[in-house]
C-alpha atoms as a PDB file:
ATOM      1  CA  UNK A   1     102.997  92.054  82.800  1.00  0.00           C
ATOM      2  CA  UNK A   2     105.959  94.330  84.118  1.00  0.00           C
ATOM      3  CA  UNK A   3     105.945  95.936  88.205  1.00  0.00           C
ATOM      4  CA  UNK A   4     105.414  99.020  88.190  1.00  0.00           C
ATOM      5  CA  UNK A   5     107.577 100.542  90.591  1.00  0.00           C
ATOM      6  CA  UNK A   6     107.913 104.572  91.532  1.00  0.00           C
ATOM      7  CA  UNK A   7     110.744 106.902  92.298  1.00  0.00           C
ATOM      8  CA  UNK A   8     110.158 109.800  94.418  1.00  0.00           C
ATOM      9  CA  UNK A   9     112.509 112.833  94.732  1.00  0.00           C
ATOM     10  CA  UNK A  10     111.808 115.668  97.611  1.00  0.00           C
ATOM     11  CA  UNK A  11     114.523 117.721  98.594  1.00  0.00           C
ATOM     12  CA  UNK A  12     114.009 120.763 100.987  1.00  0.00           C
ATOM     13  CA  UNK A  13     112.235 123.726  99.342  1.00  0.00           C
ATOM     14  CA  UNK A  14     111.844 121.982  95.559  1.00  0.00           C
ATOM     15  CA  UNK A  15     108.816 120.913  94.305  1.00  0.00           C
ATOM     16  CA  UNK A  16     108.740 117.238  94.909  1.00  0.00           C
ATOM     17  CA  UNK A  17     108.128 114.749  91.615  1.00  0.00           C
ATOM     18  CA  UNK A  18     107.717 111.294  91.013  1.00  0.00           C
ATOM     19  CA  UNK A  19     108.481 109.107  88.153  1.00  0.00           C
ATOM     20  CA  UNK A  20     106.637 106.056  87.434  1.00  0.00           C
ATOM     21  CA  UNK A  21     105.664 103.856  84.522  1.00  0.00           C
ATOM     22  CA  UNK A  22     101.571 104.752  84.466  1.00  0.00           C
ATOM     23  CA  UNK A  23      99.473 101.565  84.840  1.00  0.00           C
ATOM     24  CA  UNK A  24      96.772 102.140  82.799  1.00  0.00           C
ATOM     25  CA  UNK A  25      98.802 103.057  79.572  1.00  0.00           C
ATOM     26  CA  UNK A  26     102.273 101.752  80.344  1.00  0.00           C
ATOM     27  CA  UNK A  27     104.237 104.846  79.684  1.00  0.00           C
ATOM     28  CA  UNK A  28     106.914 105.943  81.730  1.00  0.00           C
ATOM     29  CA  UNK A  29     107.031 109.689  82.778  1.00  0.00           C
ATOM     30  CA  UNK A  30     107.320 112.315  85.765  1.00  0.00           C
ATOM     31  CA  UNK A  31     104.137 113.688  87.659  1.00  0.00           C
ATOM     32  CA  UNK A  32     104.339 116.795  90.063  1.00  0.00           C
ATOM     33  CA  UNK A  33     102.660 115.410  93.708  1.00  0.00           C
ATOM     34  CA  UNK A  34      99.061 116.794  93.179  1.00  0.00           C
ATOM     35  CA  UNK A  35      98.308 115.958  96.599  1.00  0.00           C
ATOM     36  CA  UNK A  36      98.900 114.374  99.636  1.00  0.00           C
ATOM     37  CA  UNK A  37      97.356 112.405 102.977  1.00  0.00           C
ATOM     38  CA  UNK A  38      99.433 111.472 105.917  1.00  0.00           C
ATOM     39  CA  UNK A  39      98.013 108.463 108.123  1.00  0.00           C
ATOM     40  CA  UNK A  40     100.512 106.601 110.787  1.00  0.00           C
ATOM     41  CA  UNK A  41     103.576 105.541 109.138  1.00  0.00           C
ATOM     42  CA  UNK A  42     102.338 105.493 105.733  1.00  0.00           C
ATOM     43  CA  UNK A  43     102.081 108.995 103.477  1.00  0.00           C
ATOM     44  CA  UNK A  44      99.572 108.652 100.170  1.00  0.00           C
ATOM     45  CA  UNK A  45     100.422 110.788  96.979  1.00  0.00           C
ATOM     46  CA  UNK A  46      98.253 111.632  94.423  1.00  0.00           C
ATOM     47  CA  UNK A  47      99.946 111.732  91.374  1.00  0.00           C
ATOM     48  CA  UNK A  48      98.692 111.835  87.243  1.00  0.00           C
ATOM     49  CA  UNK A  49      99.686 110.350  84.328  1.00  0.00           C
ATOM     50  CA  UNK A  50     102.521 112.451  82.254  1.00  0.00           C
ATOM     51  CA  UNK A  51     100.724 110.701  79.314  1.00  0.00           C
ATOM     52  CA  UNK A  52      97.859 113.418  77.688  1.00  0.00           C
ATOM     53  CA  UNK A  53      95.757 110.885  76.101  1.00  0.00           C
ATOM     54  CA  UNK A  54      95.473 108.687  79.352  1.00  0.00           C
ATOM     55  CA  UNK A  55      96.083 111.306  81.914  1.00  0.00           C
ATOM     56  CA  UNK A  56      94.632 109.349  84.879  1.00  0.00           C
ATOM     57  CA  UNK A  57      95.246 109.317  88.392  1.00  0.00           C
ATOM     58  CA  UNK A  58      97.549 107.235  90.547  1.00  0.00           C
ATOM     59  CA  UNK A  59      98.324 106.659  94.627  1.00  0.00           C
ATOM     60  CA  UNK A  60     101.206 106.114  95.234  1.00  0.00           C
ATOM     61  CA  UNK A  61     101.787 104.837  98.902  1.00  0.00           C
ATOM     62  CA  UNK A  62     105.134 105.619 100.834  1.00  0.00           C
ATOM     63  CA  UNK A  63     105.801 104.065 103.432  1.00  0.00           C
ATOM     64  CA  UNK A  64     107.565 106.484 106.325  1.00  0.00           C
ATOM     65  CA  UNK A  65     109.246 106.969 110.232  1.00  0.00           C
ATOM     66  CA  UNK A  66     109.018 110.603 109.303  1.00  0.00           C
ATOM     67  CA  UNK A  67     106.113 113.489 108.779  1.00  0.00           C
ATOM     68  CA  UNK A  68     106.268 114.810 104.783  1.00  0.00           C
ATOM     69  CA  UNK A  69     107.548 118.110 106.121  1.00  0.00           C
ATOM     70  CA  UNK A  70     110.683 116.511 107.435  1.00  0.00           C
ATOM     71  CA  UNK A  71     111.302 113.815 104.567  1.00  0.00           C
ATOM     72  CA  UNK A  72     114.230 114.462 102.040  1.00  0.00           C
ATOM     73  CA  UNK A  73     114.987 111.851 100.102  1.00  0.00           C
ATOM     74  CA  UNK A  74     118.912 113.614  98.804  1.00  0.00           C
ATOM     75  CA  UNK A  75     119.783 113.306  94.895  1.00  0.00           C
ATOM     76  CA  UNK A  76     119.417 109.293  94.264  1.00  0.00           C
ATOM     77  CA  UNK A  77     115.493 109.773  95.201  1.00  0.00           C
ATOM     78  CA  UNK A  78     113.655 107.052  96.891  1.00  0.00           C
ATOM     79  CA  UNK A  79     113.089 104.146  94.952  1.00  0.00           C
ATOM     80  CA  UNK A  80     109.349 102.220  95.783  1.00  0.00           C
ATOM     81  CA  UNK A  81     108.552  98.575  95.582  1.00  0.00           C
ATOM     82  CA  UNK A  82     105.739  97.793  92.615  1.00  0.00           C
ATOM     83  CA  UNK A  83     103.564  97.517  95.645  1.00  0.00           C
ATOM     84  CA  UNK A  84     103.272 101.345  96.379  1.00  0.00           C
ATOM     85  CA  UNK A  85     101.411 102.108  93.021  1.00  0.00           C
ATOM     86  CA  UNK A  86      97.763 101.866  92.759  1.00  0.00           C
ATOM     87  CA  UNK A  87      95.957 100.878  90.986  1.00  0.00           C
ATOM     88  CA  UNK A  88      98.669  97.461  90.505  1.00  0.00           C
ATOM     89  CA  UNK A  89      99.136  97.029  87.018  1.00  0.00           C
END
């Protein structure tokens, strides 16, 4: 069994993304942020699987001193820990 880890890019007025290897179906690929939820220092994302066949859902879990609205995370993207993706692989 590999981590799974996440990457998650947000810059100003862009769209933010997030690349991750998919735990159900291993495959590595980029998901637009389908949604989002804000509690204390923590922001969830709802991402999807890149993969058509699998397609499924996946949290991802950042962990934050800063609102969503004020989080840029430049050109080298913020790199997650394995822990941040949900389901764990």
């Amino acid at each position: 069994m590999n981590d799974v880890s996440a990457q998650l890019w947000k810059r100003g007025d862009e769209e933010p993304r997030l690349t991750f290897r998919c735990p159900w179906c291993a495959v590595v690929g980029v998901s637009p942020v389908y949604g989002r939820h804000e509690q204390r220092a923590t922001i969830w994302l709802l991402a999807g699987c890149p993969n058509v066949p699998c397609g499924r859902g996946v949290l991802i879990k950042v962990p934050s001193v800063s609102m969503w609205s004020q989080l840029d995370t430049g050109d080298d993207g913020l790199l997650l820990a394995p822990s941040c993706v949900y389901p764990h692989e």
